[in-house]
Protein backbone atom coordinates (compact mmCIF):
# COMPACT_ATOMS: atom_id res chain seq x y z
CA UNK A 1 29.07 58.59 32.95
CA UNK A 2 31.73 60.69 35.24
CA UNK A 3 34.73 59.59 32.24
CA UNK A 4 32.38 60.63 29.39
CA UNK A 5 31.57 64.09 31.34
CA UNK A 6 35.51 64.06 32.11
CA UNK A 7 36.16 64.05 28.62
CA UNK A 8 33.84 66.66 26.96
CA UNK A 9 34.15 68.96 28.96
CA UNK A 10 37.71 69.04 30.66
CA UNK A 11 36.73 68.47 34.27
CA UNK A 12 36.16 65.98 36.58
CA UNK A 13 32.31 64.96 37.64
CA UNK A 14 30.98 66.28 40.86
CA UNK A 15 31.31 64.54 43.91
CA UNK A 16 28.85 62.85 45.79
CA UNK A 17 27.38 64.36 48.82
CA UNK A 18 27.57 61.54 52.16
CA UNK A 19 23.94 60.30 53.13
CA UNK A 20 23.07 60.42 56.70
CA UNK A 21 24.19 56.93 57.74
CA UNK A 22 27.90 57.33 56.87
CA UNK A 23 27.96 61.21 58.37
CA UNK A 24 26.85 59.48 61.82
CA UNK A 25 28.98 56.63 61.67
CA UNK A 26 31.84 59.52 61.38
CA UNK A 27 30.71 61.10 64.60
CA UNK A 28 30.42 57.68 66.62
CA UNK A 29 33.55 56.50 65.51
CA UNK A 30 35.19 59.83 67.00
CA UNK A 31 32.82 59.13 69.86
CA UNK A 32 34.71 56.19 70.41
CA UNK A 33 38.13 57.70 70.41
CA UNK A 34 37.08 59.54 73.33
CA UNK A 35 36.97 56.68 75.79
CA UNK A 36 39.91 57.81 78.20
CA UNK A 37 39.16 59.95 81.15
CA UNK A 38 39.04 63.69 80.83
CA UNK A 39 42.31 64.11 82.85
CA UNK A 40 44.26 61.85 80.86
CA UNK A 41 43.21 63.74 77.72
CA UNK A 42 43.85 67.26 79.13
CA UNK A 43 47.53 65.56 80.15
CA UNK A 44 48.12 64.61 77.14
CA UNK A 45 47.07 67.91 75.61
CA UNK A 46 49.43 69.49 77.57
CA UNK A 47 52.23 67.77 76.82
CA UNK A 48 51.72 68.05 73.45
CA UNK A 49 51.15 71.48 73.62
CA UNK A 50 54.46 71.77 75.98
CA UNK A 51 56.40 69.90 73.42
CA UNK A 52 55.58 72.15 70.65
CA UNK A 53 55.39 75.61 72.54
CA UNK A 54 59.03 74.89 73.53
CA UNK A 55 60.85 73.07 70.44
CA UNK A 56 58.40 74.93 68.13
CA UNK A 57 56.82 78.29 68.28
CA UNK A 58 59.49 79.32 70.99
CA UNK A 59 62.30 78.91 68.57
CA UNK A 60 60.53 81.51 65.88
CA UNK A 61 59.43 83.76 68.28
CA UNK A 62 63.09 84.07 69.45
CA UNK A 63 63.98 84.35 65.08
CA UNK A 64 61.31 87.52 64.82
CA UNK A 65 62.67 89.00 67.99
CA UNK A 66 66.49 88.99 67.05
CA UNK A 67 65.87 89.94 63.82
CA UNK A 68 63.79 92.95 64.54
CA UNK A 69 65.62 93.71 67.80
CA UNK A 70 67.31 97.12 66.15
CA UNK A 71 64.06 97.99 64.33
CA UNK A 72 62.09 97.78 60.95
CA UNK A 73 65.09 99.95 59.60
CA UNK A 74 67.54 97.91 60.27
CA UNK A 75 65.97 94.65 59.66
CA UNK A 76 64.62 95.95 56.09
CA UNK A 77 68.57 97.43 55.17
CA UNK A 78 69.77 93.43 56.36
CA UNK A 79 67.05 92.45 53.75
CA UNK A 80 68.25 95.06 51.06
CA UNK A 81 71.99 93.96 51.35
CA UNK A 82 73.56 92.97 47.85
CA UNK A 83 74.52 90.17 49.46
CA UNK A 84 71.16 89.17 51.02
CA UNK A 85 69.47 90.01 47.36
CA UNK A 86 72.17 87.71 45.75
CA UNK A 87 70.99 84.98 48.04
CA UNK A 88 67.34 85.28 47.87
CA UNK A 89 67.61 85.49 43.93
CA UNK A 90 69.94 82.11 43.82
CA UNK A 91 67.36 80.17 46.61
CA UNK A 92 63.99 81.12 44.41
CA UNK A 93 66.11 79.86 40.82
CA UNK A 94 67.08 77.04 42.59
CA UNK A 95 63.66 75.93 43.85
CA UNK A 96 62.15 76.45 40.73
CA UNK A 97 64.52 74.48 38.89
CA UNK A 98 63.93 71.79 40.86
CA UNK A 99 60.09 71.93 41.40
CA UNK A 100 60.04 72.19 37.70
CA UNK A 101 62.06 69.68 36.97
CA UNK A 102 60.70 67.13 40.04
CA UNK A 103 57.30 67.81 39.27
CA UNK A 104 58.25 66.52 35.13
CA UNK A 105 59.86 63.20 37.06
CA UNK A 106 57.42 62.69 39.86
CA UNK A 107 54.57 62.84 37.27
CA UNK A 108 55.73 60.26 34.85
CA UNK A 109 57.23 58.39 37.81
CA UNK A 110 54.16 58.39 39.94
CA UNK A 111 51.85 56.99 36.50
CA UNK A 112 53.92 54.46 35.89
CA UNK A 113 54.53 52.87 39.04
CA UNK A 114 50.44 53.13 40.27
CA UNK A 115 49.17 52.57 36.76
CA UNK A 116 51.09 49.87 34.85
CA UNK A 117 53.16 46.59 35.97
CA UNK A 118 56.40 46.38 34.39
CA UNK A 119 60.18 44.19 35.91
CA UNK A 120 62.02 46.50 38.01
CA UNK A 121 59.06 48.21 39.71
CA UNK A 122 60.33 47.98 42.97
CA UNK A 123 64.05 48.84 41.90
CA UNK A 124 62.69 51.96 40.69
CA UNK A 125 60.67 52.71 43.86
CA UNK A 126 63.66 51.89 45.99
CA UNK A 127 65.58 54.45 43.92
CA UNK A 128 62.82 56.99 44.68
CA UNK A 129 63.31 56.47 47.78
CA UNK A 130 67.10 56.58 48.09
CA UNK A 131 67.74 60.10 49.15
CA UNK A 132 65.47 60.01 51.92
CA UNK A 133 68.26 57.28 53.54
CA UNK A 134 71.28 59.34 52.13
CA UNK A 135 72.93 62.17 54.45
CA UNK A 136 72.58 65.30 52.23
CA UNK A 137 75.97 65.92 53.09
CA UNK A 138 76.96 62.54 51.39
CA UNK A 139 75.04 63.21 48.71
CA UNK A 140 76.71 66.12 47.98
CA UNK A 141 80.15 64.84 48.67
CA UNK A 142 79.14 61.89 45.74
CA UNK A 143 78.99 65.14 43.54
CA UNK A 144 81.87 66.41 43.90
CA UNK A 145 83.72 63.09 43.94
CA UNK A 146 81.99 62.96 40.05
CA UNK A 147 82.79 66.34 39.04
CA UNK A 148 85.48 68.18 40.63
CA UNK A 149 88.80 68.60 39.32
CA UNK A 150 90.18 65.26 40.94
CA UNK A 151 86.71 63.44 40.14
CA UNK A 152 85.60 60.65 37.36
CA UNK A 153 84.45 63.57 35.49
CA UNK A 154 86.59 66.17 36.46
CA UNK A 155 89.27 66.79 33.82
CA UNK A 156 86.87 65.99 31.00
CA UNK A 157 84.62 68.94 32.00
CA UNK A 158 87.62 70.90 32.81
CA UNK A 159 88.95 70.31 29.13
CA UNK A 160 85.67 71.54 27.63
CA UNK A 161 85.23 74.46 30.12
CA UNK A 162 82.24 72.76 31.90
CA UNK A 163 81.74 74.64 35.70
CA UNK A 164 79.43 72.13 37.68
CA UNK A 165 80.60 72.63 41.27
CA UNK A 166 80.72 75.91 42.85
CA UNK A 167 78.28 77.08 40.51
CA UNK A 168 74.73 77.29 39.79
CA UNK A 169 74.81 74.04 38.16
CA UNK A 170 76.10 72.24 40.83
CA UNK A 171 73.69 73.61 43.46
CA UNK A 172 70.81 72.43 41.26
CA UNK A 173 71.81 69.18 40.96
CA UNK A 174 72.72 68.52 44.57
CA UNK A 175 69.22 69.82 45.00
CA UNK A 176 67.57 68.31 42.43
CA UNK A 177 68.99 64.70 44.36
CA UNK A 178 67.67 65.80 47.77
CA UNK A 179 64.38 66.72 46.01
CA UNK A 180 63.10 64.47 43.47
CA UNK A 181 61.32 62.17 45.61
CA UNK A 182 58.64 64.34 46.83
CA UNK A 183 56.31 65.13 44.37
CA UNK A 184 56.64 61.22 43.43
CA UNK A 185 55.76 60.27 46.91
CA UNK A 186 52.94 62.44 46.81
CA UNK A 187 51.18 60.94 43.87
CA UNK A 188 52.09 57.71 43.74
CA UNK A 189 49.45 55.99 47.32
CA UNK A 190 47.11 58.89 45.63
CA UNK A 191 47.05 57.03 42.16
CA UNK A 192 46.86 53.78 43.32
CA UNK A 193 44.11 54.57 45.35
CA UNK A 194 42.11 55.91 42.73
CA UNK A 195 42.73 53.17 40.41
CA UNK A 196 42.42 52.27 36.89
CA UNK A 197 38.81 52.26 35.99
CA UNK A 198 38.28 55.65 35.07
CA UNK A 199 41.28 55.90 33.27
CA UNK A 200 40.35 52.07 30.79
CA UNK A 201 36.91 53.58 30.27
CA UNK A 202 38.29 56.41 29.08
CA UNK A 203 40.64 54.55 26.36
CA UNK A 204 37.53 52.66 25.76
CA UNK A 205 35.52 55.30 24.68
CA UNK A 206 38.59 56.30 22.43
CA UNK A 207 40.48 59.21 23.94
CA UNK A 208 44.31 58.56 23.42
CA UNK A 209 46.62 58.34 25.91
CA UNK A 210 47.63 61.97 26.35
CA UNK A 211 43.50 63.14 26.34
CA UNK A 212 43.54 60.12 29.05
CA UNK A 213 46.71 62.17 31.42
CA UNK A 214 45.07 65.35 31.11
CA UNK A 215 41.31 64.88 31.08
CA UNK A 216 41.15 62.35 33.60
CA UNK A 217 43.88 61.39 35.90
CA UNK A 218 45.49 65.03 36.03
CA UNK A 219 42.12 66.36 37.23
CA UNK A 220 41.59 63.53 39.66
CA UNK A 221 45.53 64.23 41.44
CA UNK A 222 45.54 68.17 40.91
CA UNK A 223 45.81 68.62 44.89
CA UNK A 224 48.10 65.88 45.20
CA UNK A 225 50.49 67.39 42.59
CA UNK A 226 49.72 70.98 44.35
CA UNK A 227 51.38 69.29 47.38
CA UNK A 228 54.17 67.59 45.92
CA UNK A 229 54.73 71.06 44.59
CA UNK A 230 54.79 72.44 48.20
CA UNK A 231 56.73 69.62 49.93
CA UNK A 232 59.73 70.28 46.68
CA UNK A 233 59.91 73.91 47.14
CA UNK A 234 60.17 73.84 50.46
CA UNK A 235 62.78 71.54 50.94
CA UNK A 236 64.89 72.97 48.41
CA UNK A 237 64.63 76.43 49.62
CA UNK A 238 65.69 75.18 52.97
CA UNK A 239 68.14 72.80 52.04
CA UNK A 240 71.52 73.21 53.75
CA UNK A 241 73.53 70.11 53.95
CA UNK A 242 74.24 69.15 49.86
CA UNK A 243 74.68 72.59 48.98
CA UNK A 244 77.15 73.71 51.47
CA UNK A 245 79.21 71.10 50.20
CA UNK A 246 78.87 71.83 46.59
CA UNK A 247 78.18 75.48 46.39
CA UNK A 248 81.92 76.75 47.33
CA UNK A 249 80.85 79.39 49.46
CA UNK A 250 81.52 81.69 46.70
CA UNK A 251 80.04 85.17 48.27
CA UNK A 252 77.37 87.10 46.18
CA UNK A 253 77.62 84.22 43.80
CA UNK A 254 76.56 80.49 45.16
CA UNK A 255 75.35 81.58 48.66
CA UNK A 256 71.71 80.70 49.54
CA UNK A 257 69.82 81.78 51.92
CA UNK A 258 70.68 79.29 54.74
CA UNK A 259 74.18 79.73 53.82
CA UNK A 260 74.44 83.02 54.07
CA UNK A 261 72.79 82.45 57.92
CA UNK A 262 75.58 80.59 58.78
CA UNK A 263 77.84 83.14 57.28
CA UNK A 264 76.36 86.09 58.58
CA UNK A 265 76.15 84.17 62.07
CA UNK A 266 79.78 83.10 62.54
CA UNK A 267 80.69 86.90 61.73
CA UNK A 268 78.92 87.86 64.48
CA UNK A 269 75.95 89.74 62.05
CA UNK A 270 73.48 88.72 64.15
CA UNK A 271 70.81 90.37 63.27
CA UNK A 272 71.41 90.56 59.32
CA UNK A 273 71.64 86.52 60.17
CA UNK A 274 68.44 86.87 62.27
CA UNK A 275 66.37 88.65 59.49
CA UNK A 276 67.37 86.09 56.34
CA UNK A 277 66.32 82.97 58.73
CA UNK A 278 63.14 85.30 59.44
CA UNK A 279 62.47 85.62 55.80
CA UNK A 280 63.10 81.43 55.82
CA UNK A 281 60.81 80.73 59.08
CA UNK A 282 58.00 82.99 57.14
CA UNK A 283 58.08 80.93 53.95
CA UNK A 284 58.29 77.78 56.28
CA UNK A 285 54.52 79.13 57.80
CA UNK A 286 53.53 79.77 54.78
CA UNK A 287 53.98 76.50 53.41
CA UNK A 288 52.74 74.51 56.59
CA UNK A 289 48.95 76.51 56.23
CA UNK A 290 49.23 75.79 52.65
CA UNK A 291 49.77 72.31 53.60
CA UNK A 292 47.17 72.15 55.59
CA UNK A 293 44.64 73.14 53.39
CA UNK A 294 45.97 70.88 50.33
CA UNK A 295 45.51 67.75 53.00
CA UNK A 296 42.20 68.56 53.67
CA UNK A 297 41.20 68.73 49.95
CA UNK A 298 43.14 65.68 49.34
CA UNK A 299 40.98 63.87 51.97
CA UNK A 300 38.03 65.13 50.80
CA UNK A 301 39.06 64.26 47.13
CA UNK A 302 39.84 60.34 48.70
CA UNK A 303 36.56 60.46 50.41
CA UNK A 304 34.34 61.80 47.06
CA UNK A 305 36.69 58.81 45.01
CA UNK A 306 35.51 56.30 47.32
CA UNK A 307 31.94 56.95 47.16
């Protein structure tokens, strides 16, 4: 009945409300988590809350206080800086290159490994998986190895005018490597939890395979492909590693935002240095609340699914 819904009118069916029973066995299985005395749990707590405090929120607090330690003027001319423009422009084309372009890869990836069985499954979930075990600063050293002047394909792009490294093009590809396994990795436990059921009785009742993607199992993974989304972007505006190698350092041309840090830094700029990583710690806090909230409706979407 919920696939025949799904596929008249566009969305999803709603979700069943928990009975009693399950709510309370919730509540006593917390109960039981609670079984160590209160002292342990308060040390505990504070160590935790020591840990974090110190490694943590001490570390932006000190970011916000250099970087605003001459004033609002100051901090917003640091901001305003060709320079600081230049590398704020190249960091958002960058991550939306590659969220764009991950999210295109991660999709078809994350159907066909959860939905079909095919030979070379596991090669191709190994290879997902491969920059997560590669140094970024390998991975960007493989690029230029490839494609500058003395690499494989170095003279041949040379000979047909083709810039890669130390451009734009080369910065998206060292961050599309570092990048593409995220919104993949997000989907594909999500998929394979919800199955295959829905998805058969919808080809059953005749809907073809694209009506299937976007009637169906794109409604059923829209938070899980919100935060794939979030875990991409985020990691390639912060990346730092493959794109210092690749990226030439070229001021006002291939500097991003954490290069520019380091450049600003080691000239002693501290607080033009302070206010870009400021501008980076506030997109990192805005990503971690909008992860939070995406986890929270992906649980509840896992729970609804299972009942």
């Amino acid at each position: 009945m919920s696939v025949e819904m799904t596929l008249q009118h566009g969305h999803p069916a709603p979700r069943t409300v928990p009975d009693a029973h399950e709510v309370a066995a919730v509540h006593a299985a917390r109960d039981n988590l609670r079984t160590e005395p209160r002292v342990v749990r308060a040390v505990v707590i504070a160590m935790a809350l020591t840990f974090l405090s110190v490694f943590v929120v001490l570390p932006l607090v000190v970011v916000f206080a250099q970087a605003f330690s001459q004033g609002v003027g100051v901090y917003l001319a640091a901001l305003s800086d060709p320079e600081a423009l230049s590398a704020i422009r190249l960091t958002l084309l960058i991550a939306a290159i590659s969220v764009g372009l991950n999210l295109v890869f991660g999709l078809i990836a994350a159907w066909a490994i959860a939905k079909f069985e095919f030979a070379g499954k596991t090669f191709l979930i190994s290879l997902i998986d491969l920059p997560f075990s590669v140094s970024p600063v390998i991975s960007g050293l493989v690029f230029v190895l490839l494609f500058g002047a003395q690499g494989y394909f170095g003279p041949w792009l040379a000979s047909h005018d083709i810039r890669l490294l130390f451009a734009v093009p080369g910065i998206a590809f060292a961050t599309l490597f570092v990048t593409f396994p995220f919104v993949a990795r997000a989907l594909i436990p999500l998929m394979q939890e919800q199955g295959t059921q829905e998805e058969e009785a919808a080809i059953s009742l005749g809907a073809s395979g694209l009506q299937t993607f976007f009637r169906v199992t794109l409604p059923n993974i829209k938070w899980g492909v919100l935060y794939g989304v979030l875990l991409c972007n985020a990691r390639a505006m912060g990346e730092f590693g493959a794109v210092s190698v690749v990226s030439g350092h070229i001021r006002g041309e291939t500097n991003t935002m954490p290069l520019l840090v380091e450049i600003l830094y080691n000239e002693y700029q501290f607080v033009a240095s302070f206010a870009i990583a400021s501008l980076l710690a506030m997109l990192a806090l805005i990503t971690l609340v909008a992860k939070t909230i995406l986890e929270r409706h992906l649980d509840e979407g896992l729970s609804s699914h299972e009942h």
